[in-house]
Structure formats: structure tokens, C-alpha cells
Protein backbone atom coordinates (compact mmCIF):
# COMPACT_ATOMS: atom_id res chain seq x y z
CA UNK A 1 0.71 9.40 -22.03
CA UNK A 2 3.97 9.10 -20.36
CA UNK A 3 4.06 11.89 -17.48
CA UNK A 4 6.79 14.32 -16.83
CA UNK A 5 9.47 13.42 -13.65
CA UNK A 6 9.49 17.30 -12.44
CA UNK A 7 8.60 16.87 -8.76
CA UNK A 8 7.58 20.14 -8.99
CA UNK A 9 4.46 19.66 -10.55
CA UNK A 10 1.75 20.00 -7.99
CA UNK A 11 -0.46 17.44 -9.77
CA UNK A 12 1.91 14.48 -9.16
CA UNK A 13 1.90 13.50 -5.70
CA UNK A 14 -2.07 13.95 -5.21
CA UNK A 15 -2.80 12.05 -8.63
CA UNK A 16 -0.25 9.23 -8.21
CA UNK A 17 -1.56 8.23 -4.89
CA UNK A 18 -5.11 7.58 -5.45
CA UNK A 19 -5.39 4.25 -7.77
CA UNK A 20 -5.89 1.18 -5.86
CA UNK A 21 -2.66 -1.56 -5.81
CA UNK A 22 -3.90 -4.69 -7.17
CA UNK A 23 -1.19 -6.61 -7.81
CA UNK A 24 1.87 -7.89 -5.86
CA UNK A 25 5.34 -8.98 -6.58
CA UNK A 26 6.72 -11.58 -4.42
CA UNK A 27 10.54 -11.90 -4.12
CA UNK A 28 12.07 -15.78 -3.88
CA UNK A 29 16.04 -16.85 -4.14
CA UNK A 30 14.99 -18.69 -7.85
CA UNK A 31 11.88 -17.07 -9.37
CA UNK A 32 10.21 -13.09 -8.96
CA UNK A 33 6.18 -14.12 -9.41
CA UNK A 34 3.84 -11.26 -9.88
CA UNK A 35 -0.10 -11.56 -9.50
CA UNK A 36 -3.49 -10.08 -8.26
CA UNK A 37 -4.67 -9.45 -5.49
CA UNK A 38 -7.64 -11.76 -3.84
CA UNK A 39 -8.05 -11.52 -0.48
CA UNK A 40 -10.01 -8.55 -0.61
CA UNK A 41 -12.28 -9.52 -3.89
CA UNK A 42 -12.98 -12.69 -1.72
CA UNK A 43 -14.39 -11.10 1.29
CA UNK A 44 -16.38 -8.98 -0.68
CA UNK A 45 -18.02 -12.34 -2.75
CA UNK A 46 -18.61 -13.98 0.93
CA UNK A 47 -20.39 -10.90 2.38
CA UNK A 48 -22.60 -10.13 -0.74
CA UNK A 49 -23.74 -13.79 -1.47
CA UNK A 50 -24.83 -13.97 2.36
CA UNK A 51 -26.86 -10.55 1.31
CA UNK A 52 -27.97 -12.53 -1.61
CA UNK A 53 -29.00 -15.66 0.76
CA UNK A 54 -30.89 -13.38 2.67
CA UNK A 55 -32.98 -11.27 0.24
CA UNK A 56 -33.79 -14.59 -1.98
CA UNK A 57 -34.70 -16.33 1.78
CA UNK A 58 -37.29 -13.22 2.62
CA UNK A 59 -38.70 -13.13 -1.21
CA UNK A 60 -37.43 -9.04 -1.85
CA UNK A 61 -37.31 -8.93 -5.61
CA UNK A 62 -35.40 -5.53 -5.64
CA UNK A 63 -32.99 -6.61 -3.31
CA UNK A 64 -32.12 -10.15 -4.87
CA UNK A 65 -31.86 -8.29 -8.17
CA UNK A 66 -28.84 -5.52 -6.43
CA UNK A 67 -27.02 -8.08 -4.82
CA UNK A 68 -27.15 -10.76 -7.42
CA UNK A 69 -25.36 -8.35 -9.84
CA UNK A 70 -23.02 -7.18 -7.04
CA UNK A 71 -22.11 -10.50 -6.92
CA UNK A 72 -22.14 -11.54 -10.05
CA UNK A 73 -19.31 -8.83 -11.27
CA UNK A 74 -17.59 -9.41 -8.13
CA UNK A 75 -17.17 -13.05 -8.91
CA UNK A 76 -16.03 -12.51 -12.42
CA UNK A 77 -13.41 -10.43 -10.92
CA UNK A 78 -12.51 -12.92 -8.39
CA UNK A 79 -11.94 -15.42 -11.21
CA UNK A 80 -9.97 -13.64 -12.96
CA UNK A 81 -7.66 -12.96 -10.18
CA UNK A 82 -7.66 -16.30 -9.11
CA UNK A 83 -6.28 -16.95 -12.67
CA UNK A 84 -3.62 -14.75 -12.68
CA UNK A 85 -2.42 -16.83 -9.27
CA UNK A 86 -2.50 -20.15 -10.99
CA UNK A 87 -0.83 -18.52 -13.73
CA UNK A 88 0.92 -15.67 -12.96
CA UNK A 89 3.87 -13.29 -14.73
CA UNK A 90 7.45 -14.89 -13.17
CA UNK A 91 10.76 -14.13 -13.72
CA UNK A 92 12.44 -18.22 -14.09
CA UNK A 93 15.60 -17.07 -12.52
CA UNK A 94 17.19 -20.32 -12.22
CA UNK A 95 16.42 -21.08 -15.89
CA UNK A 96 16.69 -17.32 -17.04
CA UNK A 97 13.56 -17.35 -18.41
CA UNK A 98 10.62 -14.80 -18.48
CA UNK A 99 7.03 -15.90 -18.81
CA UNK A 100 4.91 -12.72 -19.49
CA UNK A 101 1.86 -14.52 -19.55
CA UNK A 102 2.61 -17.71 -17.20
CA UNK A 103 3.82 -20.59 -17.62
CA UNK A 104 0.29 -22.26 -19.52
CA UNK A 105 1.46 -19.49 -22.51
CA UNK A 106 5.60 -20.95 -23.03
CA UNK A 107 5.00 -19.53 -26.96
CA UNK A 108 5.15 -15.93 -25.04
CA UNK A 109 8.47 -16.93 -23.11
CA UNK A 110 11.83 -14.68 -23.91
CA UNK A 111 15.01 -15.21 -21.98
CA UNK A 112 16.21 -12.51 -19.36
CA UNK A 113 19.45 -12.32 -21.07
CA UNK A 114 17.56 -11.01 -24.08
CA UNK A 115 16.24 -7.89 -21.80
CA UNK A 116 17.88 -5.03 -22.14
CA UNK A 117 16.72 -2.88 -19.21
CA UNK A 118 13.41 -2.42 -16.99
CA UNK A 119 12.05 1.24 -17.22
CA UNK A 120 9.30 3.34 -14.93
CA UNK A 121 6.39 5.29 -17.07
CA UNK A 122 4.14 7.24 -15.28
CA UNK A 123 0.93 6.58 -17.17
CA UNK A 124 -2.29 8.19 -17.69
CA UNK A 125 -5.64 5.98 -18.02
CA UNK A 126 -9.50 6.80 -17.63
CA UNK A 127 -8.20 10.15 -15.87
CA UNK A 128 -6.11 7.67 -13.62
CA UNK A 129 -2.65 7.88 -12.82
CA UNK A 130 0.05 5.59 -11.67
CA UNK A 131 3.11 4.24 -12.43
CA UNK A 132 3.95 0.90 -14.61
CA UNK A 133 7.08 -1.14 -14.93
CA UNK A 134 8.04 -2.24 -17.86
CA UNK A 135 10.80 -5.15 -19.38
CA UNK A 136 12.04 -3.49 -22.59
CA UNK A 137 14.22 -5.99 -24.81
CA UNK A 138 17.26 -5.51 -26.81
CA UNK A 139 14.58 -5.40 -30.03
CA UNK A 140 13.17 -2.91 -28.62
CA UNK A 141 9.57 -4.96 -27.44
CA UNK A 142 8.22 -3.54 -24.55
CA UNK A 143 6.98 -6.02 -21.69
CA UNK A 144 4.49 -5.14 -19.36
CA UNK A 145 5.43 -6.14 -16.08
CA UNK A 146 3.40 -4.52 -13.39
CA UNK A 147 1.34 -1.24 -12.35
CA UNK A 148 1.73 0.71 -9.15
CA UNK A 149 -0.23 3.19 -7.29
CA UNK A 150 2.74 5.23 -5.54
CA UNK A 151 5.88 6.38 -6.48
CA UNK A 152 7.55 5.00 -3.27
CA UNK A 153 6.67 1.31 -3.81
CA UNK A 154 7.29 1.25 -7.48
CA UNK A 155 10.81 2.44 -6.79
CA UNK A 156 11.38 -0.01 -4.19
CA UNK A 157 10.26 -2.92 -5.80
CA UNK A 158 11.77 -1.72 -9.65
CA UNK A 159 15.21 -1.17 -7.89
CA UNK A 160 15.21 -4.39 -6.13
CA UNK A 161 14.03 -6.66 -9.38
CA UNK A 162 16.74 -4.74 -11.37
CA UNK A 163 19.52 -5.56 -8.64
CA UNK A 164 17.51 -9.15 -8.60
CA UNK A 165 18.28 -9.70 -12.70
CA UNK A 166 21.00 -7.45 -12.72
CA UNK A 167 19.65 -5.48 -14.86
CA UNK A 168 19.78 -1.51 -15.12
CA UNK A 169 16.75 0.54 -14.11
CA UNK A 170 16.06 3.25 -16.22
CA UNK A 171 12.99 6.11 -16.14
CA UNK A 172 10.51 7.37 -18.85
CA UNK A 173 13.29 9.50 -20.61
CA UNK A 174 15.60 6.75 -20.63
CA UNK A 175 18.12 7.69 -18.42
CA UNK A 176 19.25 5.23 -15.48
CA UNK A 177 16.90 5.63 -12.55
CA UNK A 178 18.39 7.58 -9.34
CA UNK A 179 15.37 9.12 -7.70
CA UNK A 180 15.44 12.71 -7.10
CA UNK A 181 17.34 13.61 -3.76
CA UNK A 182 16.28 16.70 -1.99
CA UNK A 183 13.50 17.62 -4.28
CA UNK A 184 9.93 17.75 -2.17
CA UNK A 185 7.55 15.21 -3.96
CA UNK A 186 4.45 15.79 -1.69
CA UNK A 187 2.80 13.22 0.37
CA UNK A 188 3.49 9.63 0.05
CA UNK A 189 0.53 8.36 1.28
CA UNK A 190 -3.50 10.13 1.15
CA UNK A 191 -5.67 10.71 3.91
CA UNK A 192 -4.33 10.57 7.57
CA UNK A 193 -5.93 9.92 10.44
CA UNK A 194 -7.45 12.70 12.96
CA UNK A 195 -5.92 11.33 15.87
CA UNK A 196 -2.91 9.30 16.68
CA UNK A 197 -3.09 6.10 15.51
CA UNK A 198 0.16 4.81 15.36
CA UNK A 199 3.25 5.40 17.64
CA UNK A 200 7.15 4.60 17.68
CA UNK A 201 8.42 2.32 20.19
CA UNK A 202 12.33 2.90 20.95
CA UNK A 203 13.81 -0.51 22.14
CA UNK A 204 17.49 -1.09 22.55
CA UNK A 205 17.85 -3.25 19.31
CA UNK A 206 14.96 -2.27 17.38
CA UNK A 207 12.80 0.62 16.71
CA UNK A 208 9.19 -0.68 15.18
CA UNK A 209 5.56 0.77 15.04
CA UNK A 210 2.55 0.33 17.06
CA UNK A 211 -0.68 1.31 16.97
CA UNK A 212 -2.40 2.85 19.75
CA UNK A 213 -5.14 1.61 21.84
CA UNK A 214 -7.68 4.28 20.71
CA UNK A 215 -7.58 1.97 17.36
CA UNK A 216 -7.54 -1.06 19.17
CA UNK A 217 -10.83 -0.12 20.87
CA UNK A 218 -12.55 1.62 17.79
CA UNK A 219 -12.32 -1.86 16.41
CA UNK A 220 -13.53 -3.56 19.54
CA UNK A 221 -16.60 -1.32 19.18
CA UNK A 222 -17.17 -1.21 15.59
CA UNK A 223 -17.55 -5.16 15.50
CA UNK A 224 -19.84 -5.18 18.64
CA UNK A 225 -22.23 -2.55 16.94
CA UNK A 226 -22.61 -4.70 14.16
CA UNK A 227 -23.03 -8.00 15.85
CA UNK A 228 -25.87 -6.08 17.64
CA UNK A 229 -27.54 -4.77 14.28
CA UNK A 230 -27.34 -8.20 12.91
CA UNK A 231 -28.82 -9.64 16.29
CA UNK A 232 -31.72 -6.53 16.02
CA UNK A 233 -32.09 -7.69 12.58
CA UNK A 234 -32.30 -11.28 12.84
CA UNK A 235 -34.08 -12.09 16.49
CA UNK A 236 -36.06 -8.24 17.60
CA UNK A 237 -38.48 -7.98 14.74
CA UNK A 238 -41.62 -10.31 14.38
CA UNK A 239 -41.38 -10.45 10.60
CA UNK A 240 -38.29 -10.58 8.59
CA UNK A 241 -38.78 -7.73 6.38
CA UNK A 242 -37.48 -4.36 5.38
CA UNK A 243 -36.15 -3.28 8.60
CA UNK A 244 -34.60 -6.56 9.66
CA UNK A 245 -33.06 -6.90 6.29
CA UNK A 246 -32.07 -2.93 6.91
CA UNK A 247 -30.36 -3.70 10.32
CA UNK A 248 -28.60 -6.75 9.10
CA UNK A 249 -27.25 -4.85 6.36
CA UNK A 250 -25.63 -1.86 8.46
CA UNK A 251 -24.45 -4.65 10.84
CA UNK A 252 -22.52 -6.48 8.35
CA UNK A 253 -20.84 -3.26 7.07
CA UNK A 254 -20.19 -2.54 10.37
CA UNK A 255 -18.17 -5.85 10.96
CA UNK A 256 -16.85 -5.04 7.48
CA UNK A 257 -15.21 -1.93 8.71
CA UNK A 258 -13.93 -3.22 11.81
CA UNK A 259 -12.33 -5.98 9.97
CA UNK A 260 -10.62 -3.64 7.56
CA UNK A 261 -9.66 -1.78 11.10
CA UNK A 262 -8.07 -4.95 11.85
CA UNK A 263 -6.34 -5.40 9.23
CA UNK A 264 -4.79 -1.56 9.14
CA UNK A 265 -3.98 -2.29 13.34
CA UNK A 266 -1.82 -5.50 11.84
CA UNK A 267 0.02 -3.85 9.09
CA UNK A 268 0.62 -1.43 11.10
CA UNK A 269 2.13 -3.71 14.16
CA UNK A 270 3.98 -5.23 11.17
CA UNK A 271 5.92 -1.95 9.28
CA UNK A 272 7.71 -0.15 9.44
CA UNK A 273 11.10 -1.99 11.28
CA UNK A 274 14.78 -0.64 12.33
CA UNK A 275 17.42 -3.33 13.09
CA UNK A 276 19.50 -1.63 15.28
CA UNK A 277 21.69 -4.45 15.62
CA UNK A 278 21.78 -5.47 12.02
CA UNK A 279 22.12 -1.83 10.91
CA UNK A 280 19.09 -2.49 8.53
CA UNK A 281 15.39 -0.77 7.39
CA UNK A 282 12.36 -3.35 6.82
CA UNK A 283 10.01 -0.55 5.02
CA UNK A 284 7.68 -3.08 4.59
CA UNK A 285 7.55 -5.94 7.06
CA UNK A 286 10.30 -8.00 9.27
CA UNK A 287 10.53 -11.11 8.53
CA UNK A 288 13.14 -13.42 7.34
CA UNK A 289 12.50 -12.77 3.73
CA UNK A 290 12.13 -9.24 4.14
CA UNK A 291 13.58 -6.57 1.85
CA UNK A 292 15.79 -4.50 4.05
CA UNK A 293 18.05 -1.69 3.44
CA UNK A 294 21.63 -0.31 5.34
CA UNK A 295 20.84 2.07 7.71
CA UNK A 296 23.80 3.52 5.73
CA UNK A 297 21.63 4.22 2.99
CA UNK A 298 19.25 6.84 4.84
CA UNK A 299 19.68 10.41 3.93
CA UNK A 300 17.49 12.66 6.20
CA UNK A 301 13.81 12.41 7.85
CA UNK A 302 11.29 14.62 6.55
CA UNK A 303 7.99 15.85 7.63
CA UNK A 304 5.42 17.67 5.33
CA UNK A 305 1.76 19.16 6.09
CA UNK A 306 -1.41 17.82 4.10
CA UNK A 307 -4.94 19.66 4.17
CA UNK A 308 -7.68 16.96 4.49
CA UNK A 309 -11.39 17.33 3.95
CA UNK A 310 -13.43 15.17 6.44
CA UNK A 311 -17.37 14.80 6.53
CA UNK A 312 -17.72 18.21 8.30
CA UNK A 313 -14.30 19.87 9.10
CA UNK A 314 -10.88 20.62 7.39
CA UNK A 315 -7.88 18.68 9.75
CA UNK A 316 -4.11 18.61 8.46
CA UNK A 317 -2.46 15.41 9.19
CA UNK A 318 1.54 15.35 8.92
CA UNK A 319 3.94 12.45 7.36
CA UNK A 320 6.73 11.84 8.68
CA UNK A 321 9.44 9.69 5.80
CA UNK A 322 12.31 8.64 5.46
CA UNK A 323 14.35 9.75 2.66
CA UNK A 324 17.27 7.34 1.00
CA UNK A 325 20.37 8.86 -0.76
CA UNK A 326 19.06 7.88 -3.94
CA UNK A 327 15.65 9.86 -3.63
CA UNK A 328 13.26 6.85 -2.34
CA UNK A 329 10.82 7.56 0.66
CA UNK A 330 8.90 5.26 2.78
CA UNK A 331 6.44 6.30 5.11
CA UNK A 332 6.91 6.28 8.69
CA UNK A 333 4.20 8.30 10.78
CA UNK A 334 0.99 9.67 9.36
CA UNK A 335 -1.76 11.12 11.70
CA UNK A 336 -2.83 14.54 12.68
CA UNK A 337 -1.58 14.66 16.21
CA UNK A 338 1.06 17.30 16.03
CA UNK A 339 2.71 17.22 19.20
CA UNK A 340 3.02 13.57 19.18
CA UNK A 341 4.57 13.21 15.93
CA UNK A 342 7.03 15.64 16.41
CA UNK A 343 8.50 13.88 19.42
CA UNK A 344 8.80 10.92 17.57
CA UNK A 345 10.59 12.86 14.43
CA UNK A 346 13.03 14.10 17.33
CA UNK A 347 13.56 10.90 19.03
CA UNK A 348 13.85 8.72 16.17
CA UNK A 349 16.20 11.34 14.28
CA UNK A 350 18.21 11.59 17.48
CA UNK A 351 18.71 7.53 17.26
CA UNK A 352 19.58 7.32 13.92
CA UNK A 353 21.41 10.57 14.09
CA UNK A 354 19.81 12.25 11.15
CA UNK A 355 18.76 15.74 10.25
CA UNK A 356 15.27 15.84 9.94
CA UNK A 357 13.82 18.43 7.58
CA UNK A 358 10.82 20.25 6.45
CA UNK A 359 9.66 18.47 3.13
CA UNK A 360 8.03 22.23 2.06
CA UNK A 361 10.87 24.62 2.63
CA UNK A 362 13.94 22.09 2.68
CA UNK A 363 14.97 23.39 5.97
CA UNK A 364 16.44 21.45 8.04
CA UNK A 365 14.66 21.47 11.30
CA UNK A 366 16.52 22.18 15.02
CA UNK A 367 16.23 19.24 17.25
CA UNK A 368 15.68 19.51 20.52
CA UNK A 369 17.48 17.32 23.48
CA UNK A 370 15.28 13.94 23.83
CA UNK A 371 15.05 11.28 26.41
CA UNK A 372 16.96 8.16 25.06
CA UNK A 373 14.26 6.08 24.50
């Protein structure tokens, strides 16, 4: 069911930020191209057929029967992604065309010019919700586009395949899409880390993030732990049996994790970006295909609390976002190191010489004199 826009509902931000993105849309000067995800589903196929190779190798009936379904539904998913890629939902710019099922389905194909707008619905699905983006023609068909897991991105990418078809945005009530400036949404992203992760570096011509080298060395030692399980499990033991099989498994999760560590350590060297000289905001990634916005564009900075249940203790991580005129946020900071993240907020508003406010009261908050870093 479509969901109310009243950002004062507390149930929005918490339940609109826990679906997983799976799909992507990818930006070109001819075409817009949206499809799944794979990367991940891949990984997962690799590391549970070599946990299939190894239970069928030592004889473990149980085991070969848990991974072999593992793998078998993660497969199935794989293909299916994989199909979406060969033929996936584009936008035909150059020939105004719109294939909602890919090009191998032309019967489906409707030109742009007969779409009237593209709309956001916040949708509700097996207790799920997130937000979907829809083409609606001048018939009134609806098109299914896309789905999203957080306001923020939706916006972003909605807003820039409107200006991309030129094409007004509109919301779930119909009315053209602005955002909601100065209304407190709640937290863009879930979760936060305990400890500073991630830092601001101030350079003359650029502001960008970087993570710290606590992260750099949890990763370090995560993947040595599980090399040495796997070595415990594969060379220490005279048989290969249930505690070999037990070690290797821990030691491949172990890599696992410090691979997805990896990962978070390069998106994180990657996004946010300020172009000082350029005047322009890469809330994504810098590159030359990048979606940028005007510096002009930025409102305020905000920061906002969150209460986070870990295994054993209660910690409250703070965001720190940026907030455009029209309403949009992207996140910035995000880790539970107080001190630190306030002297970024002050630095950082103190470059771009904006107020920086507190997301729960709307106040705006007194910044002190900072180094000009």
C-alpha cells in the first residue's frame, strides 16, 4: 500500500532503510540501463561450491546435502541476475524509446514521448518497505522502473532520470516532487560503527573521505585469522573430518568478512567528494561520469543521534548529512566517536560556510573557531 510522505512518522526512516538494494541504474550520454546486482550473488556461489567440493571430497552426507541446496538457490538467483544484465530495463534515449523488459521483449517497447511523468511510491511488501519508481504514461499504464531501499538514493537517482528525459517527477499523491526541506526524516543510513571509521580530509581543492587505519588493520587481521583456520583445517589434523571441515569453514567466513571490510574501506576512500575548485558534490563517487551537484545547491549540515543495539551493549552512533535546498540528504560521517565527528561537522561547515544543525530539535548549532584545514 502506498505509504504516507509525513516525515513525522517515526516508522519511516527505521523501516525504509532496512531492505537490501539490488538493483542499479547506470547513467550514459544515449541510454539510462537498469539491472541486478551480481557481484555479491557471485561470491557467494564461489565460496559455497568450494564448501560443496569439500564436504562431497571428505564423504559428509549432511554437509553435501546443506551446501548443495545453498548453492543450488544461490545459483538460480545468480542466473537470474545475470539475465537481467544481458537484458536489462533501458531508457533508448537516442531513439526515445523505452524497453521495460529489454530489448529481447521489443512487443513491450513504448516511446518516452508517450510518458507522462515518473512518480515515487513508498511501498509495503512481506512487512518490507522501500521505495519504487515508477514510468506512468499519458494512458494512464503504470511502468515499473526500479525499487530502492532509502529515501536518499531514490531521490537522487528519480530527480536525475527526470532531468535526464525531461520529464517531471512527481510523488505518491501526485504532486511534483520537491523533497521536504527542514523537516527531520531520521537516519539515512542503519547501524554505525563503534569507533571511528571514517575521517574528513581538508585539502586545498578538495575535501574527500578516508577511512582510518583501525579499519585498515581489522581487515589485515580478519583475513590472516582465516587463512590460519583454513591452514589448521587443511594441514594440523591427521584426518580430514569434522573439525578440519569446522576450521575451514570459520576460516572462509573469516576471509569473507574481511573481504566485505575491504570493500566498505574502498567505498569509503571513494564517497563522498567536494570539488572545491569546480564548486561541485560527488555524493556518490568522483569520477568523470559522476553525478555531481553545485555546491550552490547545499542548504545546511545536519547531525542526528541513533540508539544501536550491539551483541552486549547499547552505543549511539551520530550521522552527519548534508541537506540540499530541495529536501535531499546524503550521508557524510557515520560512527560513534563523538568528539571526532563533531570537529569534522565544524570544520567542514566552516569550509563550505554552512550552518550546521541538530536534525532532532532544528537548532542550528554554534560553531566554534577551527583550524583551516
Amino acid at each position: 500500500m502506498p505509504m504516507s510522505n509525513d516525515s513525522s512518522s517515526p516508522q519511516e526512516t527505521n523501516y525504509y532503510e532496512e531492505s537490501t538494494q539490488m538493483e542499479g541504474m547506470y547513467f550514459y550520454p544515449d541510454s539510462v540501463i537498469v539491472h541486478d546486482f551480481w557481484g555479491a550473488k557471485a561470491f557467494v556461489v564461489l565460496i559455497f561450491g568450494i564448501l560443496l567440493y569439500i564436504s562431497l571430497f571428505v564423504r559428509e552426507v549432511i554437509l553435501i546435502i546443506i551446501f548443495g541446496i545453498i548453492e543450488v538457490v544461490y545459483l538460480y538467483s545468480l542466473f537470474r541476475s545475470l539475465v537481467t544484465i544481458l537484458n536489462p530495463i533501458e531508457f533508448d534515449i537516442l531513439n526515445g524509446t523505452l524497453y521495460p523488459e529489454g530489448y529481447s521483449h521489443e512487443e513491450s517497447a513504448v516511446l518516452i514521448k508517450e510518458i507522462d511523468y515518473l512518480q515515487i511510491l513508498g511501498i509495503e511488501k512481506n512487512h518490507v518497505f522501500y521505495h519504487e519508481l515508477n514510468a506512468v504514461l499519458k494512458d494512464g499504464k503504470r511502468l515499473h522502473i526500479i525499487d530502492y531501499s532509502t529515501y536518499s538514493k531514490c531521490a537522487a537517482d528519480a530527480q536525475k532520470l527526470a532531468k535526464h528525459l525531461t520529464l517531471p517527477l512527481k510523488d505518491e499523491h501526485g504532486e511534483l516532487f520537491m523533497g521536504l526541506p527542514g523537516k527531520h526524516k531520521g537516519p539515512l543510513s542503519s547501524g554505525g560503527e563503534y569507533y571511528q571509521d571514517t575521517y574528513l580530509v581538508f585539502k586545498e581543492d578538495s575535501i574527500s573521505l578516508r577511512a582510518t587505519l583501525d579499519f585498515f588493520l581489522l581487515y589485515i587481521l580478519l583475513m590472516l585469522g582465516g587463512l590460519l583456520f583454513i591452514g589448521i583445517g587443511l594441514f594440523k589434523f591427521d584426518s580430514f573430518g569434522w573439525h578440519a571441515i569446522i576450521a575451514i569453514i570459520i576460516g572462509v567466513f573469516m576471509c569473507m568478512f574481511s573481504l566485505f571490510i575491504c570493500y566498505s574501506i574502498w567505498k569509503k576512500q571513494t564517497a563522498p567528494f567536494f570539488d572545491m575548485l569546480d564548486g561541485m558534490f560527488y555524493p556518490n563517487r568522483f569520477n568523470r561520469d559522476s553525478f555531481g551537484i553545485s555546491l550552490k545547491q547545499l542548504d545546511h549540515l545536519e547531525i542526528l543521534t541513533k540508539r544501536v543495539s550491539g551483541d552486549k551493549k547499547i552505543y549511539y552512533p551520530q550521522e552527519l548529512n548534508v541537506v540540499l535546498k530541495d529536501g535531499s540528504r546524503y550521508n557524510i560521517l557515520n560512527h560513534a566517536d563523538k568528539e571526532c565527528l563533531l570537529a569534522d561537522a565544524y570544520a567542514l561547515a566552516n569550509r563550505l560556510s554552512l550552518p550546521l544543525v541538530n536534525a532532532h530539535d532544528g537548532k542550528t548549532i554554534p560553531i566554534p573557531p577551527t583550524d583551516n584545514r
